[in-house]
C-alpha atoms as a PDB file:
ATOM      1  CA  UNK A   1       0.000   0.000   0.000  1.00  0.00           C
ATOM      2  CA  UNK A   2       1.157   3.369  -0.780  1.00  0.00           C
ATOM      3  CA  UNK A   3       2.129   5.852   2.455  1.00  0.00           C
ATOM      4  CA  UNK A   4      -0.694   8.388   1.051  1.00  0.00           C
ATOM      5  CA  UNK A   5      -3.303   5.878   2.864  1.00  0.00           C
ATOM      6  CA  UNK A   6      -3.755   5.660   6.762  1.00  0.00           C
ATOM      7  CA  UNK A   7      -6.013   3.188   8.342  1.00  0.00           C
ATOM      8  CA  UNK A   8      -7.104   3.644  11.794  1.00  0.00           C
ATOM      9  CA  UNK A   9      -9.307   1.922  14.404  1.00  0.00           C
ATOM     10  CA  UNK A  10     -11.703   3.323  17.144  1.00  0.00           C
ATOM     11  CA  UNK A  11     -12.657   1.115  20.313  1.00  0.00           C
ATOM     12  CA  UNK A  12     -15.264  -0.761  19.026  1.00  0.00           C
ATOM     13  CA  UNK A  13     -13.845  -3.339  16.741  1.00  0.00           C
ATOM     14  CA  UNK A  14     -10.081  -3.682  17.259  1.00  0.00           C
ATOM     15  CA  UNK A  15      -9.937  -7.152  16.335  1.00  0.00           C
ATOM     16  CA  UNK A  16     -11.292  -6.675  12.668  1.00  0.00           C
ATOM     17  CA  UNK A  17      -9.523  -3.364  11.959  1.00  0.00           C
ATOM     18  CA  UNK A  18      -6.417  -5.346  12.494  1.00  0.00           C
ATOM     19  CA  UNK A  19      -7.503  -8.040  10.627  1.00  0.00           C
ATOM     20  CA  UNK A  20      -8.188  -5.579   7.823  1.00  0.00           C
ATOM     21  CA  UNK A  21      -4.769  -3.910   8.162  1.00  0.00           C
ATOM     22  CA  UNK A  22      -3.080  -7.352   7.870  1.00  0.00           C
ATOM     23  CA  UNK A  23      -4.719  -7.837   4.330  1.00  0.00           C
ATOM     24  CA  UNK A  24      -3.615  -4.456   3.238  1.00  0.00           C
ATOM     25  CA  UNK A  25       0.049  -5.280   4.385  1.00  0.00           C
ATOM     26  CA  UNK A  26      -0.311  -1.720   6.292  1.00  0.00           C
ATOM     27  CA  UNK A  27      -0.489  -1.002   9.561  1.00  0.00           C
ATOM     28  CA  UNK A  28      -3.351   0.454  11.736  1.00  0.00           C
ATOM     29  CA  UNK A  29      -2.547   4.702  12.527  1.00  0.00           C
ATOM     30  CA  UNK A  30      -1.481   5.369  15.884  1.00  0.00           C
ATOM     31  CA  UNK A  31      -4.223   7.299  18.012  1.00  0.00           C
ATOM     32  CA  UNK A  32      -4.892   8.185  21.939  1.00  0.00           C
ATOM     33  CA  UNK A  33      -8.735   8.254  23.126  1.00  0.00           C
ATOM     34  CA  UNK A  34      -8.836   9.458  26.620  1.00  0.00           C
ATOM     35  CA  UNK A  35     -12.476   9.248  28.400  1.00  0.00           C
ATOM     36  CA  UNK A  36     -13.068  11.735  30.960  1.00  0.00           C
ATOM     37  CA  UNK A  37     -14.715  11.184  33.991  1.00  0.00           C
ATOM     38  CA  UNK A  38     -17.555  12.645  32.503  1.00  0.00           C
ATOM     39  CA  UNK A  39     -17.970  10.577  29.560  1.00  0.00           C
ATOM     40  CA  UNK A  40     -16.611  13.349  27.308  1.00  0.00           C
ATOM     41  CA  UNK A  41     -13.972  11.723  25.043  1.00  0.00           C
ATOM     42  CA  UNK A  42     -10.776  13.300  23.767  1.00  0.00           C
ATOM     43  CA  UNK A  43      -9.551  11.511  19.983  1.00  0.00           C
ATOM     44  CA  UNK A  44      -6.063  12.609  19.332  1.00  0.00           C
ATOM     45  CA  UNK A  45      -4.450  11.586  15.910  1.00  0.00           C
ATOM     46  CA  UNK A  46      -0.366  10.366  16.644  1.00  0.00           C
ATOM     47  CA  UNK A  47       0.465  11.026  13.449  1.00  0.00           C
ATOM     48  CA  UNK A  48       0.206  13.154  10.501  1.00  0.00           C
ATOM     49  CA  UNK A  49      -2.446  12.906   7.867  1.00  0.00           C
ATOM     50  CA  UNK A  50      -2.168  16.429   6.281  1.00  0.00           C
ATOM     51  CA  UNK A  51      -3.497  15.479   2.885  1.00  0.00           C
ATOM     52  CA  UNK A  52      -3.650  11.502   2.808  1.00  0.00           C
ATOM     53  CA  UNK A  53      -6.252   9.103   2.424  1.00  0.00           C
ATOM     54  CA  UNK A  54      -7.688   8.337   5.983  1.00  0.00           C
ATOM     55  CA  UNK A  55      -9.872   5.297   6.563  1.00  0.00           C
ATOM     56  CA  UNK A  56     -11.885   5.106  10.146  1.00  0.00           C
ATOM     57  CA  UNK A  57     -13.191   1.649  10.906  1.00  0.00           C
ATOM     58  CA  UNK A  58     -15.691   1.849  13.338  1.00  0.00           C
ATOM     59  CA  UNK A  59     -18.900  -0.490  13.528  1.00  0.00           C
ATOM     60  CA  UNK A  60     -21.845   1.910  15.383  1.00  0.00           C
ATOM     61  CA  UNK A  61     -22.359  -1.179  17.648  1.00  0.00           C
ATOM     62  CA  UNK A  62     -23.223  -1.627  21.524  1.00  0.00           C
ATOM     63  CA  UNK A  63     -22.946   0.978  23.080  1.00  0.00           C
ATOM     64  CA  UNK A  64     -24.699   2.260  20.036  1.00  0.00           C
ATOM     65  CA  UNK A  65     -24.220   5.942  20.998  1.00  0.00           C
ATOM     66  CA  UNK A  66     -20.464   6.164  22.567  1.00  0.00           C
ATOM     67  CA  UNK A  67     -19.846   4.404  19.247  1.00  0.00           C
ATOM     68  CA  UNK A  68     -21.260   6.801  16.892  1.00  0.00           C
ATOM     69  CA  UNK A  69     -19.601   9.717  19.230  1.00  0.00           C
ATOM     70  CA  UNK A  70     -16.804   7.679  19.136  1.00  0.00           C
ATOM     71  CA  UNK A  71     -16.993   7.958  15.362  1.00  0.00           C
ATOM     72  CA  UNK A  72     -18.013  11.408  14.820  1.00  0.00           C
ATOM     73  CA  UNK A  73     -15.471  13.204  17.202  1.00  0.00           C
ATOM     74  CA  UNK A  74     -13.363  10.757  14.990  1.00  0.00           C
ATOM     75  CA  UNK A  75     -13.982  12.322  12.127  1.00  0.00           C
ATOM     76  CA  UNK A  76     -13.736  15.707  12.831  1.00  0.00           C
ATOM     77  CA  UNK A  77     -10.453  14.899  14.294  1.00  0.00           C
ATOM     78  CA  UNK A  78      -8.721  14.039  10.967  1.00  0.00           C
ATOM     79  CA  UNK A  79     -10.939  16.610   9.120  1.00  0.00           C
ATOM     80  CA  UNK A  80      -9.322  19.347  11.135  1.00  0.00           C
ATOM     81  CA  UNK A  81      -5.899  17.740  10.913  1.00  0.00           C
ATOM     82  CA  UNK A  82      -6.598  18.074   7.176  1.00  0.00           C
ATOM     83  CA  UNK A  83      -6.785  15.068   5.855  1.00  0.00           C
ATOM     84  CA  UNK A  84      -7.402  14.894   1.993  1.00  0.00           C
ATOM     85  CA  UNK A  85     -10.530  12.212   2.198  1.00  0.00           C
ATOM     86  CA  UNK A  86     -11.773  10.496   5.293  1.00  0.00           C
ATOM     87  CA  UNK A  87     -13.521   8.000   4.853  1.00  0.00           C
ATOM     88  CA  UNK A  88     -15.773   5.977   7.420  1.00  0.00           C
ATOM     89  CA  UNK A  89     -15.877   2.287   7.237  1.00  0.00           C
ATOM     90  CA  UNK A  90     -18.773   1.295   9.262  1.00  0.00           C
ATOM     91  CA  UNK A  91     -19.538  -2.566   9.027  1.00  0.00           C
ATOM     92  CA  UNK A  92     -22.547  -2.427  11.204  1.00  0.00           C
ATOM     93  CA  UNK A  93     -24.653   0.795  10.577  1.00  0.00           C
ATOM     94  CA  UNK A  94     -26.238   1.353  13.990  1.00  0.00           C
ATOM     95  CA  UNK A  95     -30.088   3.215  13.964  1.00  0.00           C
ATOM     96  CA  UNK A  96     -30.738   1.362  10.557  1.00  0.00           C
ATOM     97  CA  UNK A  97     -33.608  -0.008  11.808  1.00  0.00           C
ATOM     98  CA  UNK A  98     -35.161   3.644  12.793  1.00  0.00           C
ATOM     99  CA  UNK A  99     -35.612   4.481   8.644  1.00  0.00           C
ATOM    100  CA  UNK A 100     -39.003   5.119   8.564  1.00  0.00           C
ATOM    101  CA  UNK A 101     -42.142   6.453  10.468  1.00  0.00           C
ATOM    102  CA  UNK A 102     -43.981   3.649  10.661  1.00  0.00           C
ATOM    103  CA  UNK A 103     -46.305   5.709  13.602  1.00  0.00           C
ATOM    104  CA  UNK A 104     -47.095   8.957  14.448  1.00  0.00           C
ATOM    105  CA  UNK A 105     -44.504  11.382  16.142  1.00  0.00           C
ATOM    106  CA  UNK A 106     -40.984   9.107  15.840  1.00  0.00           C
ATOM    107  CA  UNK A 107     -38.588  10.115  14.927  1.00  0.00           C
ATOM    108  CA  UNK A 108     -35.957   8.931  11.345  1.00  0.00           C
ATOM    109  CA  UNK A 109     -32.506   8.115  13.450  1.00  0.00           C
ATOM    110  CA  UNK A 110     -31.238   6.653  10.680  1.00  0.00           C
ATOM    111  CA  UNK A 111     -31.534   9.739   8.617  1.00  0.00           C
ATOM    112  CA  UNK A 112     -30.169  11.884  11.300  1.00  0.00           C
ATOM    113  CA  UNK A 113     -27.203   9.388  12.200  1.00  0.00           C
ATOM    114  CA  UNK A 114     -26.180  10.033   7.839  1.00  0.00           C
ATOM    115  CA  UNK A 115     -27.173  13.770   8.487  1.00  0.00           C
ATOM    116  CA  UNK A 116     -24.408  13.294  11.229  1.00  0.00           C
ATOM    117  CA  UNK A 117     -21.757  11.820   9.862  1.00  0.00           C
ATOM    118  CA  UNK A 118     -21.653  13.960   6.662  1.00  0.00           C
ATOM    119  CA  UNK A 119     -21.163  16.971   8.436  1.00  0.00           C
ATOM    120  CA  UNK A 120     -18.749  15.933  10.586  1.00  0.00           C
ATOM    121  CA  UNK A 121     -16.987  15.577   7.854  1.00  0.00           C
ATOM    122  CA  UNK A 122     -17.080  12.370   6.341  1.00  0.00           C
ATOM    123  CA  UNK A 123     -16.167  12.156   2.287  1.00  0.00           C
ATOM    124  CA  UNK A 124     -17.602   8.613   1.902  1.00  0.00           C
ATOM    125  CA  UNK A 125     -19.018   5.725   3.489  1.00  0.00           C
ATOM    126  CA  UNK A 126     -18.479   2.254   3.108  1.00  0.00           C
ATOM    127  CA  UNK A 127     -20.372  -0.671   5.112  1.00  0.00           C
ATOM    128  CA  UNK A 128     -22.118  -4.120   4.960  1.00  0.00           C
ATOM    129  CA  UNK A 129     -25.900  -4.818   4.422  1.00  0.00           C
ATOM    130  CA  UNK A 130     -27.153  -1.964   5.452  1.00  0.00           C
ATOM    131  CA  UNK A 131     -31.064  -3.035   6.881  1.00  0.00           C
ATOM    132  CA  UNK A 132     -32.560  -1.498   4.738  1.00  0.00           C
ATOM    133  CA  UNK A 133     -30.625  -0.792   1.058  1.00  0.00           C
ATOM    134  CA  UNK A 134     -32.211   2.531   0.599  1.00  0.00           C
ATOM    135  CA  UNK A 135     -30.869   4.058   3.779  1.00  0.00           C
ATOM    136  CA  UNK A 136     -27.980   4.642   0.943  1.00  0.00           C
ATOM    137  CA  UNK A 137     -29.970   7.673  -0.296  1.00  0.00           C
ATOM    138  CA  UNK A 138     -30.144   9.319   3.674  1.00  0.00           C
ATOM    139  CA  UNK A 139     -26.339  10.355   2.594  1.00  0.00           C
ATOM    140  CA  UNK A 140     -25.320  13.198   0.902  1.00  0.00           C
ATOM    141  CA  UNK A 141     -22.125  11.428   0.485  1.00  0.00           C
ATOM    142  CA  UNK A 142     -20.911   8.273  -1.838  1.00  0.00           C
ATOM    143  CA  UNK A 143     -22.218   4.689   0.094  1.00  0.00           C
ATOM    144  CA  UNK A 144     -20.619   1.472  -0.728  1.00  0.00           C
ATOM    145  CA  UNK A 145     -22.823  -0.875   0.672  1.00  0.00           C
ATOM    146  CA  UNK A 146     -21.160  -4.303   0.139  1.00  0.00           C
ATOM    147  CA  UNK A 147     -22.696  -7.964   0.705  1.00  0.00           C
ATOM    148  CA  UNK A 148     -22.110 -10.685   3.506  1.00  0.00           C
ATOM    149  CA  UNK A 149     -24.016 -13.171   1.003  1.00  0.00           C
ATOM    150  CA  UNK A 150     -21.079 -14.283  -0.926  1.00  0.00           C
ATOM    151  CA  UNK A 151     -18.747 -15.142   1.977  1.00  0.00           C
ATOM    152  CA  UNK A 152     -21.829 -16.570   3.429  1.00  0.00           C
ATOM    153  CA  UNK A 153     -23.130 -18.651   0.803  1.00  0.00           C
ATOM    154  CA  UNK A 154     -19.410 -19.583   0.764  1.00  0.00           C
ATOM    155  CA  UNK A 155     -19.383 -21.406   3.943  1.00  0.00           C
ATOM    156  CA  UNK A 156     -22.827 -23.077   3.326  1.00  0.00           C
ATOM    157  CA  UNK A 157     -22.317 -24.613   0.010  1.00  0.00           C
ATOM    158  CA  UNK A 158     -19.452 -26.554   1.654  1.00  0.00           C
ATOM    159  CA  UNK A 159     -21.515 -28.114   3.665  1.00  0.00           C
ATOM    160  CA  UNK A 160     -23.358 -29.686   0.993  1.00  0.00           C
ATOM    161  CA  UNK A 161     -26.877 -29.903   2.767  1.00  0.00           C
ATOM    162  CA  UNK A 162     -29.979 -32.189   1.587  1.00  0.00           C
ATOM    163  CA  UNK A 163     -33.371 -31.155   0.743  1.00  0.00           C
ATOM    164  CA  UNK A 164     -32.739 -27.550   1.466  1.00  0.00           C
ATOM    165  CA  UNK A 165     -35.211 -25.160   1.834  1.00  0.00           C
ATOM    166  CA  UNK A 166     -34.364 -21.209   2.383  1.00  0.00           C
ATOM    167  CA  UNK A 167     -37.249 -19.551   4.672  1.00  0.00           C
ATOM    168  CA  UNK A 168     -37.030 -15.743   5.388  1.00  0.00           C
ATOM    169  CA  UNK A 169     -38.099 -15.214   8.853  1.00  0.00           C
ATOM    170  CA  UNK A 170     -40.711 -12.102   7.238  1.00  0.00           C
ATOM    171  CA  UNK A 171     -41.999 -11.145   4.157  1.00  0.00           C
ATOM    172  CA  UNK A 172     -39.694  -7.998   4.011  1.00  0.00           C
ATOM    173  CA  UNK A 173     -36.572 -10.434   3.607  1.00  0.00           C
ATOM    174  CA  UNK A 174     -38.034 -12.102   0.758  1.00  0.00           C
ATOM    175  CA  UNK A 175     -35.331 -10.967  -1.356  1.00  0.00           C
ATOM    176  CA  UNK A 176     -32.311 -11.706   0.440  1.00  0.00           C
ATOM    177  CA  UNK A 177     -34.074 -15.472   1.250  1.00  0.00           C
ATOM    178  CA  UNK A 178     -34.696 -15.282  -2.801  1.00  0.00           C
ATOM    179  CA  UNK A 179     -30.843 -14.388  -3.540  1.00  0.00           C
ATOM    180  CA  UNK A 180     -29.453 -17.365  -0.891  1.00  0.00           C
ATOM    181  CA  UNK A 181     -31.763 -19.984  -2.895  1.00  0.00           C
ATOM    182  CA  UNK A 182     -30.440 -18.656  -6.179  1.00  0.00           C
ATOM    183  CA  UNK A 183     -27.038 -19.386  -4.719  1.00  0.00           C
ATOM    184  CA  UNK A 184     -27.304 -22.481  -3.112  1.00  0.00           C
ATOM    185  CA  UNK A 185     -29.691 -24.325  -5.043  1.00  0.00           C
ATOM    186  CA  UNK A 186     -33.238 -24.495  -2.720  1.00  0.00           C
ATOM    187  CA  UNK A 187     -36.813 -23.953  -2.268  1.00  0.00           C
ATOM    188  CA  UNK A 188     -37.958 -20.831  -0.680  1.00  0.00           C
ATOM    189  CA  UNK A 189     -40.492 -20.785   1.958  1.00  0.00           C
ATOM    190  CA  UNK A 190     -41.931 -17.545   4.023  1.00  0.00           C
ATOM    191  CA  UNK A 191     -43.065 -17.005   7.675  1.00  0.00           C
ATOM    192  CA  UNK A 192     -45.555 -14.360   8.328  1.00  0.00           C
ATOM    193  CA  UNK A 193     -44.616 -12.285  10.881  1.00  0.00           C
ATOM    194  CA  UNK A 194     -46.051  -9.182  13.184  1.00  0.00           C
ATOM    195  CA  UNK A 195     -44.645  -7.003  15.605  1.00  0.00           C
ATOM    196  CA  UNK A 196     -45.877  -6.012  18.481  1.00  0.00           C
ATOM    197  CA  UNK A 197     -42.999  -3.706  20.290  1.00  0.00           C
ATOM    198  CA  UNK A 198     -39.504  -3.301  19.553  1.00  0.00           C
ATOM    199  CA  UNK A 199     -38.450  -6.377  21.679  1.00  0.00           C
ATOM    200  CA  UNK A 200     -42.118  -8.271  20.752  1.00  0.00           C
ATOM    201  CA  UNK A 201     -43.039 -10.417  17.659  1.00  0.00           C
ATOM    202  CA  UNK A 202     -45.995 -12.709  16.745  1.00  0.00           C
ATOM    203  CA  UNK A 203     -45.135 -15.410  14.512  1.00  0.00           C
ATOM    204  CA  UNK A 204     -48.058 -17.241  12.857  1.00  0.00           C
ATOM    205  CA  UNK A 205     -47.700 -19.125   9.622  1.00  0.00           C
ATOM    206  CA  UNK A 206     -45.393 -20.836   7.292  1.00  0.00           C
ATOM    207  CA  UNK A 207     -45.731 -19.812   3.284  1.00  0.00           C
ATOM    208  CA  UNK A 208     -44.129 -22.723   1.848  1.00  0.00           C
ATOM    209  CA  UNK A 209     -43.492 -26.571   3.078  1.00  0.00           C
ATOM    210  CA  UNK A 210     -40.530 -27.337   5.364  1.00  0.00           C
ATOM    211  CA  UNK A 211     -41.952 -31.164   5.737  1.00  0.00           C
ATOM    212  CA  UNK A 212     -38.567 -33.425   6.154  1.00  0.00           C
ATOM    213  CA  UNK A 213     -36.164 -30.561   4.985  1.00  0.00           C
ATOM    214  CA  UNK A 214     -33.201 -28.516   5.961  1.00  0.00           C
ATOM    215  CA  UNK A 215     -33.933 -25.509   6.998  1.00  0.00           C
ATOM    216  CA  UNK A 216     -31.799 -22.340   6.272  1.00  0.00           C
ATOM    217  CA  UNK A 217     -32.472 -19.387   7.842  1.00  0.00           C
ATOM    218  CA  UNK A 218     -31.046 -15.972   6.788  1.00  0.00           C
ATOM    219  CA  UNK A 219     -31.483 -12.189   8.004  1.00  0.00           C
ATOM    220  CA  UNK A 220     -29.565  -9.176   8.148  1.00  0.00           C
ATOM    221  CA  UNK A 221     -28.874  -8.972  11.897  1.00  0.00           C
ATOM    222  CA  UNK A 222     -29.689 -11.623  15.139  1.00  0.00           C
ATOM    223  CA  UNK A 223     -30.753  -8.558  17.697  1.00  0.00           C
ATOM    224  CA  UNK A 224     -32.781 -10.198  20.572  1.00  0.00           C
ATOM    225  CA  UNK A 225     -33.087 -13.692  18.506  1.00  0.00           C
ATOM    226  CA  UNK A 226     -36.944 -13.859  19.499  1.00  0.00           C
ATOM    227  CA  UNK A 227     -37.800 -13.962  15.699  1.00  0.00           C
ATOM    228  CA  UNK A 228     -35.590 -16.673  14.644  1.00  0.00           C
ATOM    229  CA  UNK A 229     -35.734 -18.630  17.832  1.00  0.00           C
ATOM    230  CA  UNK A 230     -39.684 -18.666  17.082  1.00  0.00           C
ATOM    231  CA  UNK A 231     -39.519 -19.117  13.355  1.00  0.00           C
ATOM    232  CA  UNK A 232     -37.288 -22.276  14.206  1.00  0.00           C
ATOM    233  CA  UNK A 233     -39.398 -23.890  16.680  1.00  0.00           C
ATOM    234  CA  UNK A 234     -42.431 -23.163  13.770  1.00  0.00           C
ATOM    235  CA  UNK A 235     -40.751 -25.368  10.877  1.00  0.00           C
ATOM    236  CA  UNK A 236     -39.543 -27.887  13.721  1.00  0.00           C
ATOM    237  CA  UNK A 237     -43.510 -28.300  14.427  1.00  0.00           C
ATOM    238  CA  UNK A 238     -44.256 -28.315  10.893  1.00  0.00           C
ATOM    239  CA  UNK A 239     -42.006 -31.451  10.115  1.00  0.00           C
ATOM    240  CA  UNK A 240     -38.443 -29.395   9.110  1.00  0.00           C
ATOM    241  CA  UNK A 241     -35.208 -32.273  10.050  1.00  0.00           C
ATOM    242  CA  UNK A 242     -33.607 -29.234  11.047  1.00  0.00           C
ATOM    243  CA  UNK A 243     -32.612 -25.885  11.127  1.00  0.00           C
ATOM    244  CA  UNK A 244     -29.485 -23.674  10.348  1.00  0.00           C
ATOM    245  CA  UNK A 245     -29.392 -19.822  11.153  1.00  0.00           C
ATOM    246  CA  UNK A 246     -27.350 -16.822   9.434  1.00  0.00           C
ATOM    247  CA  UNK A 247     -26.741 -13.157   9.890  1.00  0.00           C
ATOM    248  CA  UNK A 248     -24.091 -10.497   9.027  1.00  0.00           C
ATOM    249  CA  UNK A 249     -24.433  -8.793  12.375  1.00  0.00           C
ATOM    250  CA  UNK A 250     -24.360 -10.499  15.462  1.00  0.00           C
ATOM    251  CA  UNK A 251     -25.904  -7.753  17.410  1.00  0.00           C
ATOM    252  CA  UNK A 252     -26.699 -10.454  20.563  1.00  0.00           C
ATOM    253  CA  UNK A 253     -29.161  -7.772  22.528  1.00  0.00           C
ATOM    254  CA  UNK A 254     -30.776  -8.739  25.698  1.00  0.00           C
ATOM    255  CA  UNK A 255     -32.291 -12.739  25.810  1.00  0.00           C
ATOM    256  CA  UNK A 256     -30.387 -13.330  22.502  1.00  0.00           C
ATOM    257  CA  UNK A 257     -27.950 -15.510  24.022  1.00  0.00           C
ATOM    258  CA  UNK A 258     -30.034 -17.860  26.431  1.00  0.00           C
ATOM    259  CA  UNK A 259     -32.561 -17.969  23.612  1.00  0.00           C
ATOM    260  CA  UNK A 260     -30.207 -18.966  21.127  1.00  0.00           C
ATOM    261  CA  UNK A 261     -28.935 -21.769  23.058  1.00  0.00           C
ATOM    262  CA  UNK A 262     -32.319 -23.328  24.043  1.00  0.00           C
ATOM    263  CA  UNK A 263     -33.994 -22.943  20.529  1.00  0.00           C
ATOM    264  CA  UNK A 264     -34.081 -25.992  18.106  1.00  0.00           C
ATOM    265  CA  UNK A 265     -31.131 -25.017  16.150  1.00  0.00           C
ATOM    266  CA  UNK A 266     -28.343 -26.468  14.691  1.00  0.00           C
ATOM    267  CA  UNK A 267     -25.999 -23.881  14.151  1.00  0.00           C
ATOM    268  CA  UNK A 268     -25.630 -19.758  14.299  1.00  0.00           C
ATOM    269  CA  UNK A 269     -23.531 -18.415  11.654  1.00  0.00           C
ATOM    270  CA  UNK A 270     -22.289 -14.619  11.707  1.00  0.00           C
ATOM    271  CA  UNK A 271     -19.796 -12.084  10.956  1.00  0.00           C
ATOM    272  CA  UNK A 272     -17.228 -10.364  12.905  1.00  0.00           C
ATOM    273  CA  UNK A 273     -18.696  -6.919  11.715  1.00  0.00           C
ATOM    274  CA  UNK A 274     -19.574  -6.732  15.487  1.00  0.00           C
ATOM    275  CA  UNK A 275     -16.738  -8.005  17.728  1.00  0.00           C
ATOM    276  CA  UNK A 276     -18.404 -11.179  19.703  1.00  0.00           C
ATOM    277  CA  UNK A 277     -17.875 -11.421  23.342  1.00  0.00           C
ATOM    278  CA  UNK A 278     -16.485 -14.694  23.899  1.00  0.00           C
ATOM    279  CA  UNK A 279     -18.007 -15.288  27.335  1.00  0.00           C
ATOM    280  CA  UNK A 280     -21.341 -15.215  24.891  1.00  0.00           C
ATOM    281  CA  UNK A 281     -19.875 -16.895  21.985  1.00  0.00           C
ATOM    282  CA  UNK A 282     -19.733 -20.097  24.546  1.00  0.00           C
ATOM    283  CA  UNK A 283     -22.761 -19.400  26.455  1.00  0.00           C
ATOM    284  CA  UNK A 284     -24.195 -20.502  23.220  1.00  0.00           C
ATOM    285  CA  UNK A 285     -22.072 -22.948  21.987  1.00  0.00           C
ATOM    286  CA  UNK A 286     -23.506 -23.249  18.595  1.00  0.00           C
ATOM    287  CA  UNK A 287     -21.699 -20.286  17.028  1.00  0.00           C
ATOM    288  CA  UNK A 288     -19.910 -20.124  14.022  1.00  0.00           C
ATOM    289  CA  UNK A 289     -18.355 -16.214  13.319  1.00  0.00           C
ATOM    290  CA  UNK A 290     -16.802 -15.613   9.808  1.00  0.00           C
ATOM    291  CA  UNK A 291     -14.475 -13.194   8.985  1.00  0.00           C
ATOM    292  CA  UNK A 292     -15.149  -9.989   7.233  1.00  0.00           C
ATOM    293  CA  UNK A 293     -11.303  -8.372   6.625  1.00  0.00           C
ATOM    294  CA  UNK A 294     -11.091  -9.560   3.237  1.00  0.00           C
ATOM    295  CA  UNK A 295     -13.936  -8.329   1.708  1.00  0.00           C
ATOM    296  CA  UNK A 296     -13.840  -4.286   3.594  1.00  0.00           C
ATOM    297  CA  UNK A 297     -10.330  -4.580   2.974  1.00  0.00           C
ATOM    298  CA  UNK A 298     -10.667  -5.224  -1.113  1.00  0.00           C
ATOM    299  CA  UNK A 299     -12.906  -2.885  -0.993  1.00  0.00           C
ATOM    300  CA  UNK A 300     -10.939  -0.137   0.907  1.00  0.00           C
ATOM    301  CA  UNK A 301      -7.863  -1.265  -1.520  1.00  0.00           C
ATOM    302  CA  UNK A 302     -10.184  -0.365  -4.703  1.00  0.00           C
ATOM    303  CA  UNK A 303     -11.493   3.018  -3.087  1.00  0.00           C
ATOM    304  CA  UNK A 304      -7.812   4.329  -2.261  1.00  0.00           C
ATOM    305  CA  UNK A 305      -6.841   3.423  -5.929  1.00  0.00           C
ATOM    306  CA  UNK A 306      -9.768   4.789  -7.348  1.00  0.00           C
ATOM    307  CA  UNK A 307     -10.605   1.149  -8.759  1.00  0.00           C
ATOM    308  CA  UNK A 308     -14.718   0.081  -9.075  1.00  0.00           C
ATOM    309  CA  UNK A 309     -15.970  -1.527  -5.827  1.00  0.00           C
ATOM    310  CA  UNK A 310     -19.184  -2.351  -7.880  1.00  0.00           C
ATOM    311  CA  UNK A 311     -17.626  -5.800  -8.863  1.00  0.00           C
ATOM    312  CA  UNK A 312     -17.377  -6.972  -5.224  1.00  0.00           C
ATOM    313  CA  UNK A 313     -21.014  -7.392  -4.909  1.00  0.00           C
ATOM    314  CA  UNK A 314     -21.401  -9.802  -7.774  1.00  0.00           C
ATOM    315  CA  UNK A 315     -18.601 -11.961  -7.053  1.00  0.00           C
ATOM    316  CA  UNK A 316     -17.042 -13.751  -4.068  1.00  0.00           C
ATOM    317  CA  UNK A 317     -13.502 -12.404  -3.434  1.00  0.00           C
ATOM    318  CA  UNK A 318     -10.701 -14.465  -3.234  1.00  0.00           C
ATOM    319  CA  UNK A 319     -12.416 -16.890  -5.796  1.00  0.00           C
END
């Protein structure tokens, strides 16, 4: 990599920004952030970015808003140290799923978090299955929003299952259910699902027939697992030999843990976009977390080099 790029890391993912470094053959910036006993927190740069290309990888992940102040004093750190382009590599977009009003007087977080980051001075944004793909257009800057799917399908075509059937845990993740079938070569089947609350969900019936099949079960994000941990127990009582469960972000919020590990399924399969705690990782002993380096740091390679990062999401990289 050239010395024009610096790569640097907040607090809330050290693990993968290293891992990401490592790919690049770089090595991650040097930087002091000193809490006060307030809370305040002081971000001081060790060393000089006056007109380089600055990447800041930092996942908006529990705690949700120290991470996204984390991030933004971030920013406006190497902004004001005058850094040519800053760029924020966010694998897990925190607020995503605030991107709508769905009732009367709520607020759109996830517009505001994008109003946020813009002006403290971010040049571009680059990040993993967003929830919702249109939360692209909240920016007023350039979003790369790459794809888990690949690496995941990856992993679950080598394990060469039987009778597979792909079921999306609600009708709005039709798509991503439809893409995984494509992939892997299965029927698709749909759950009908309501929520109640933000922690509450009904699940009623299954669109499709899970009778003697594998199950594979794919979302965005596992928050407080009461929607997969239902939907599983559903195609269990409708006949299903088993069932395997995906996500990008292992968010792992609340019950997720103790209802992971007492729900009828075979496996959980994530990402490291959010860095698991391994006291939880064998609380639920079913876990399976994939690495994300390559594929955000391909993509950071192409965006330094002003290379397309368009091709990523058609094709697995590395293959």
């Amino acid at each position: 990599m050239t010395s024009n790029m610096k790569i640097f890391s907040g607090r809330s993912n050290p693990k993968l920004a290293q891992a990401i470094s490592d790919y690049l053959g770089s090595s991650l910036g040097k930087v002091t952030i000193t809490p006060f006993p307030d809370g305040e927190l002081l971000v001081k740069l060790d060393e000089d970015v006056r007109g380089r290309d600055v990447f800041i990888i930092q996942p908006t992940s529990a705690p949700v808003n120290e991470s996204l102040m984390e991030l933004l004093i971030f920013i406006d750190c190497a902004r004001r140290a005058s850094a040519e382009r800053i760029t924020a590599v966010i694998p897990y977009f925190g607020y995503a799923r605030q991107d709508r009003k769905d009732e009367g007087r709520v607020p759109i977080t996830a517009k505001l978090a994008a109003n946020l980051i813009a002006t403290a001075g971010a040049d571009r944004v680059l990040t993993i299955d967003l929830h919702a793909a249109q939360i692209q257009g909240f920016f007023d800057i350039p979003v790369d929003n790459l794809y888990a799917e690949p690496v995941l399908s990856r992993y679950y075509a080598q394990q060469h299952f039987d009778n597979l059937v792909l079921v999306s845990p609600d009708v709005g993740n039709v798509k991503r259910a439809r893409v995984y079938a494509q992939r892997l070569g299965g029927d698709l089947a749909i759950i009908d699902k309501r929520r109640t609350g933000g922690a509450h969900v009904e699940v009623g019936r299954i669109i499709g027939d899970v009778k003697d099949c594998t199950v594979l079960m794919m979302d965005d994000m596992i928050s407080t697992a009461g929607t997969v941990c239902m939907a599983a127990q559903l195609c269990i009582d409708k006949g299903a030999k088993c069932v395997y469960v995906g996500a990008t972000h292992a968010v792992f919020a609340g019950p997720a843990a103790e209802r992971l590990r007492e729900a009828p399924i075979e496996q959980v399969l994530v990402t490291d976009t959010i860095e698991v705690d391994e006291a939880k990782a064998s609380s639920i002993g079913n876990l399976v977390v994939l690495g994300m380096a390559e594929l955000i740091g391909e993509a950071i390679h192409r965006i330094h080099n002003d290379e397309s990062v368009s091709s990523l999401f058609l094709k697995d990289v590395g293959h």
